[in-house]
Protein backbone atom coordinates (compact mmCIF):
# COMPACT_ATOMS: atom_id res chain seq x y z
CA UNK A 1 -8.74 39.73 55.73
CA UNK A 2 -11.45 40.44 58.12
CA UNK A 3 -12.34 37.68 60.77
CA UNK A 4 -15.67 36.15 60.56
CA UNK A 5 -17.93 36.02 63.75
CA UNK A 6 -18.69 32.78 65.22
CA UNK A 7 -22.13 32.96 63.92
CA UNK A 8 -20.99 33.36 60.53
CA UNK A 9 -18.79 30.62 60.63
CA UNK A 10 -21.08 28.50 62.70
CA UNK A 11 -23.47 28.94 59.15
CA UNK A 12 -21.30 28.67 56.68
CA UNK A 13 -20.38 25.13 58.55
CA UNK A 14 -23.51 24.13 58.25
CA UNK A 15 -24.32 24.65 55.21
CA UNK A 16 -21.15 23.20 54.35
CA UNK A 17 -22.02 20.40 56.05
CA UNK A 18 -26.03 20.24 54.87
CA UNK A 19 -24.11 20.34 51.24
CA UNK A 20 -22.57 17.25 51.96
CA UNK A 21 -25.41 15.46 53.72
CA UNK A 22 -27.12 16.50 50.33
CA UNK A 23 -24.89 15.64 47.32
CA UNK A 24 -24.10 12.12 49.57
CA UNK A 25 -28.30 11.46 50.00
CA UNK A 26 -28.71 12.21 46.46
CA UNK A 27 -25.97 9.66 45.08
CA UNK A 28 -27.20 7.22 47.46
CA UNK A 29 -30.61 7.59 46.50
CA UNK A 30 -29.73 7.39 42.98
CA UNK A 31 -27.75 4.49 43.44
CA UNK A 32 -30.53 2.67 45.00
CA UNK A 33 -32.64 3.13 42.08
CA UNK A 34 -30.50 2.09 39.39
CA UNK A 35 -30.35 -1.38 42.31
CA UNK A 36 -33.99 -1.25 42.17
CA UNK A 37 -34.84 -0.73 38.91
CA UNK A 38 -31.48 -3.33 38.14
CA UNK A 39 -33.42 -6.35 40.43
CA UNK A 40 -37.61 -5.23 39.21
CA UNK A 41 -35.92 -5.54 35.76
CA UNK A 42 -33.97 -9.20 36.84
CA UNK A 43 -37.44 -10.32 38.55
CA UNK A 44 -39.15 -9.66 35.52
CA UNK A 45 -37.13 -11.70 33.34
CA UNK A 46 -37.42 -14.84 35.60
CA UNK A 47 -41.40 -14.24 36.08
CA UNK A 48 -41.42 -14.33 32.41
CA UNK A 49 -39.52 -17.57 31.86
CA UNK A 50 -41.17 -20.20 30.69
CA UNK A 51 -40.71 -22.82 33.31
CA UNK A 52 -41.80 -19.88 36.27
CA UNK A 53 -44.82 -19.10 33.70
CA UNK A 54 -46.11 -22.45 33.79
CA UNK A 55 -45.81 -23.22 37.30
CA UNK A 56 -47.64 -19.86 38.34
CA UNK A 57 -50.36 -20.64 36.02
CA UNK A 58 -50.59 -24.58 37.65
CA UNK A 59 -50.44 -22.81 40.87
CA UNK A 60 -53.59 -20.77 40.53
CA UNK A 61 -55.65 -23.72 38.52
CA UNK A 62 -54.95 -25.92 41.61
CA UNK A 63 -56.08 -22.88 43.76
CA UNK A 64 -59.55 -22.32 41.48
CA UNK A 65 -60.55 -25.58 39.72
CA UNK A 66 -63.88 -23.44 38.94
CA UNK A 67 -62.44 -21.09 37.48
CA UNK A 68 -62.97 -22.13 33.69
CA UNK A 69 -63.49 -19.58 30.44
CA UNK A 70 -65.11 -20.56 27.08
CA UNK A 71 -64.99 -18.87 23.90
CA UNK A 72 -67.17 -19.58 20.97
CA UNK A 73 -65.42 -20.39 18.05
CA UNK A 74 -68.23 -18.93 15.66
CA UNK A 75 -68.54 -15.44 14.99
CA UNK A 76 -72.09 -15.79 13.20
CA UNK A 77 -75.46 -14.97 14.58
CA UNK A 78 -76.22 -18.75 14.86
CA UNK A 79 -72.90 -19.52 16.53
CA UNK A 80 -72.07 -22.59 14.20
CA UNK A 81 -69.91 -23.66 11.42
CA UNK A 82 -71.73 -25.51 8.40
CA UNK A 83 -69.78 -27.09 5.68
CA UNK A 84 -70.31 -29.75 3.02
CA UNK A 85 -68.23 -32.49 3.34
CA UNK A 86 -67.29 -35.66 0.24
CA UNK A 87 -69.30 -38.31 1.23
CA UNK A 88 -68.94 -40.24 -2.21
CA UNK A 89 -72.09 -39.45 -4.40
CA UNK A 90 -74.32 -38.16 -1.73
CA UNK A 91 -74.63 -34.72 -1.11
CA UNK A 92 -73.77 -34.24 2.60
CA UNK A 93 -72.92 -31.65 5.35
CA UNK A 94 -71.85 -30.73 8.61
CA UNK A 95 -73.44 -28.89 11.52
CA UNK A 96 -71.21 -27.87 14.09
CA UNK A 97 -71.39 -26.00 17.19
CA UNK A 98 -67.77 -25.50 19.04
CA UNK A 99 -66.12 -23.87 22.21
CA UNK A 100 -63.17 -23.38 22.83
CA UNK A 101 -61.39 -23.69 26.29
CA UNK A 102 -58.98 -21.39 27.01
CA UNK A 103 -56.43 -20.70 30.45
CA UNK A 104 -57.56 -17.60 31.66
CA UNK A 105 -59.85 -13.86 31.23
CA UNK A 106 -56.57 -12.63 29.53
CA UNK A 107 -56.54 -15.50 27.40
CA UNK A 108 -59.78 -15.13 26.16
CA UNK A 109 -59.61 -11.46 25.55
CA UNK A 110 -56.61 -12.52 23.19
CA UNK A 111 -58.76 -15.05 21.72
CA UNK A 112 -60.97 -12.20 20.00
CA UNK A 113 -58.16 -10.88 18.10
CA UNK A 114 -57.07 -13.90 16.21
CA UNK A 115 -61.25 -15.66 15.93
CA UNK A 116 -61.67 -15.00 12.90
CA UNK A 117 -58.34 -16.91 11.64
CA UNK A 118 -59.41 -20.34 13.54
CA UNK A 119 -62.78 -20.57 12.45
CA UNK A 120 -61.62 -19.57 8.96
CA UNK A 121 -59.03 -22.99 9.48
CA UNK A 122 -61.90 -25.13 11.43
CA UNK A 123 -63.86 -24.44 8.26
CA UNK A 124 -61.31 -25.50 5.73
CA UNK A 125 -60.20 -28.72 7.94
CA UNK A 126 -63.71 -30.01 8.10
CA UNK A 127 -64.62 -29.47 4.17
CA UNK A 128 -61.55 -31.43 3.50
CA UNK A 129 -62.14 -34.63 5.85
CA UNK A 130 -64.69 -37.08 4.32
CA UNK A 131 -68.04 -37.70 6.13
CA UNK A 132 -66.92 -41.64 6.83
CA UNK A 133 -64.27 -39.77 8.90
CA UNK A 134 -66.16 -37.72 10.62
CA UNK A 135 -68.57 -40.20 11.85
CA UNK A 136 -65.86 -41.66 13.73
CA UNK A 137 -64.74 -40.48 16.90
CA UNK A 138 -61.32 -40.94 16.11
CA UNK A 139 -61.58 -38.65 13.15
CA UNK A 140 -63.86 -36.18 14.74
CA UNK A 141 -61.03 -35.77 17.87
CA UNK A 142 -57.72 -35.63 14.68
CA UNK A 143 -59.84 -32.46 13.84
CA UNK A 144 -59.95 -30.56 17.30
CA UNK A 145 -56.27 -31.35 17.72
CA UNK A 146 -55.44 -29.61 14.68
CA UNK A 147 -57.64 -26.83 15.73
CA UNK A 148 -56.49 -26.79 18.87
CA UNK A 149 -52.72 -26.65 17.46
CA UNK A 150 -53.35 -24.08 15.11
CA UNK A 151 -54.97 -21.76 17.88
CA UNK A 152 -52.35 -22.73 20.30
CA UNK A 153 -49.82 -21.44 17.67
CA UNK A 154 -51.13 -18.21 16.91
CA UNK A 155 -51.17 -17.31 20.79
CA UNK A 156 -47.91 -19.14 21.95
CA UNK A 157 -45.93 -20.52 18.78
CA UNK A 158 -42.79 -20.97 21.50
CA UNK A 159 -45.03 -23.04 24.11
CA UNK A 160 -47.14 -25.03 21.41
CA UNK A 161 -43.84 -26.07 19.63
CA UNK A 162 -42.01 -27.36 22.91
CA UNK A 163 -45.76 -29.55 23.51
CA UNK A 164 -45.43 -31.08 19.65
CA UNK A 165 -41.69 -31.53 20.22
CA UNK A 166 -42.59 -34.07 23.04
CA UNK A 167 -44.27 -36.13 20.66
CA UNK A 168 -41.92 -36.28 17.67
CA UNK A 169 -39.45 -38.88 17.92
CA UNK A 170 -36.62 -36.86 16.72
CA UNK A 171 -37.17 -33.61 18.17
CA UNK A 172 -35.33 -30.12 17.78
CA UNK A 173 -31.70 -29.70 18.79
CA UNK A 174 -30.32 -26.87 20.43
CA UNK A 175 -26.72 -26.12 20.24
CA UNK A 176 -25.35 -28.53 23.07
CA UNK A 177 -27.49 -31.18 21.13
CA UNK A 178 -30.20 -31.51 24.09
CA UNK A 179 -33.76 -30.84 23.18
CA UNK A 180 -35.65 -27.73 23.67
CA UNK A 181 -37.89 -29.55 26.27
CA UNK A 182 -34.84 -31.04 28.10
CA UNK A 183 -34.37 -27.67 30.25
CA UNK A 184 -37.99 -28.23 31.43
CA UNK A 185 -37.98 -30.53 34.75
CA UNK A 186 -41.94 -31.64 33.83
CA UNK A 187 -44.01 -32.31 30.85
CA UNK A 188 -46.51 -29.88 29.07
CA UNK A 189 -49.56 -30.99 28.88
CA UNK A 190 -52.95 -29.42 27.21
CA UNK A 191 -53.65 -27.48 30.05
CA UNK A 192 -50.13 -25.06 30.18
CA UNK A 193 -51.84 -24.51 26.64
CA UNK A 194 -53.63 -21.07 26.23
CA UNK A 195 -56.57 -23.08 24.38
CA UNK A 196 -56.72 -26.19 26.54
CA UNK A 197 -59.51 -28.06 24.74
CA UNK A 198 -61.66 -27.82 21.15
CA UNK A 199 -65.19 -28.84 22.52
CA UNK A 200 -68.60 -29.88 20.51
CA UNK A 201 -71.89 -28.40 21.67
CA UNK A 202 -73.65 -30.04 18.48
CA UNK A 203 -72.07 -32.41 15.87
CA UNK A 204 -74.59 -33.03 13.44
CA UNK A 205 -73.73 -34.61 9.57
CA UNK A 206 -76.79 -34.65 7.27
CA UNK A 207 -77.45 -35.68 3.65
């Protein structure tokens, strides 16, 4: 067997050696990022939980008070809803010009999508409530909630049910027979609600 030079073997060493450095820089590397991808993955999840959702979103309404977003409910040129309305043996309808506000610029870019579906329910509530009712504030304010429930669902259904589960007096049990809303360490009010408010710009009711 012929003898290798001490340059030769001084290379094949190194690359030996470079090899090595190699295969163990490429298993460490791809061990850090099945760790990274493992903990972006893990911080996702607890961004997206509900309770961390919430609190961000408090966070940056303290921070910008100003920063407020309307959405017309209308779709139509003149940007209101008219409907008749029983108001016994008069004939009688309702003018109505509402806005709806919502959490955020993503919020109402959502909004578009699903428009169509709450005016087509803000329509149908008010033919069915009778004028007397509507005079009333009390019975003008039962019809924004349920618009503003309806639109809440359609965006959120988990978030809008935990808000109406505060107010029933037996509310939904989970397995360990707590409430859904028990995890939660605050209440949700109308603003953790992507649509925050049903407004009036005009609230007319002729005969």
């Amino acid at each position: 067997m012929p003898k290798l030079s001490s340059s030769t073997l001084r290379k094949k060493i190194f690359l030996a050696v470079a090899g090595v450095v190699f295969l163990a820089l490429a298993v460490g590397g791809f061990f850090y990022y099945q760790q990274h991808a493992y903990e972006k993955e893990l911080a996702e999840i607890e961004a997206n939980k509900l309770e961390n959702k919430i609190i961000k979103a408090r966070l940056y309404r303290e921070k910008n008070p100003l920063d407020n977003h309307y959405v017309k409910l209308t779709s139509n040129h003149y940007n209101r809803i008219q409907v008749n309305v029983n108001d016994g043996k008069f004939r009688t309808y309702v003018t109505a010009e509402i806005v709806l506000k919502v959490q955020n610029s993503a919020t109402a870019s959502n909004l578009k999508n699903v428009l169509p579906l709450i005016e087509h329910k803000a329509n149908t509530l008010l033919s069915s409530i009778p004028a007397q009712d509507l005079r009333s504030a009390f019975g003008r304010n039962a019809f924004t909630q349920q618009v503003l429930l309806f639109a809440n669902d359609l965006l959120d259904p988990e978030l809008t049910t935990l808000y109406k589960n505060q107010f029933n007096a037996t509310p939904a049990k989970t397995g360990d027979n707590k409430s859904e809303t028990d995890s939660l360490p605050f209440e949700i009010t109308t603003e953790d609600l992507p649509v925050q408010a049903v407004l009036f710009e005009a609230f007319v009711i002729n005969r």
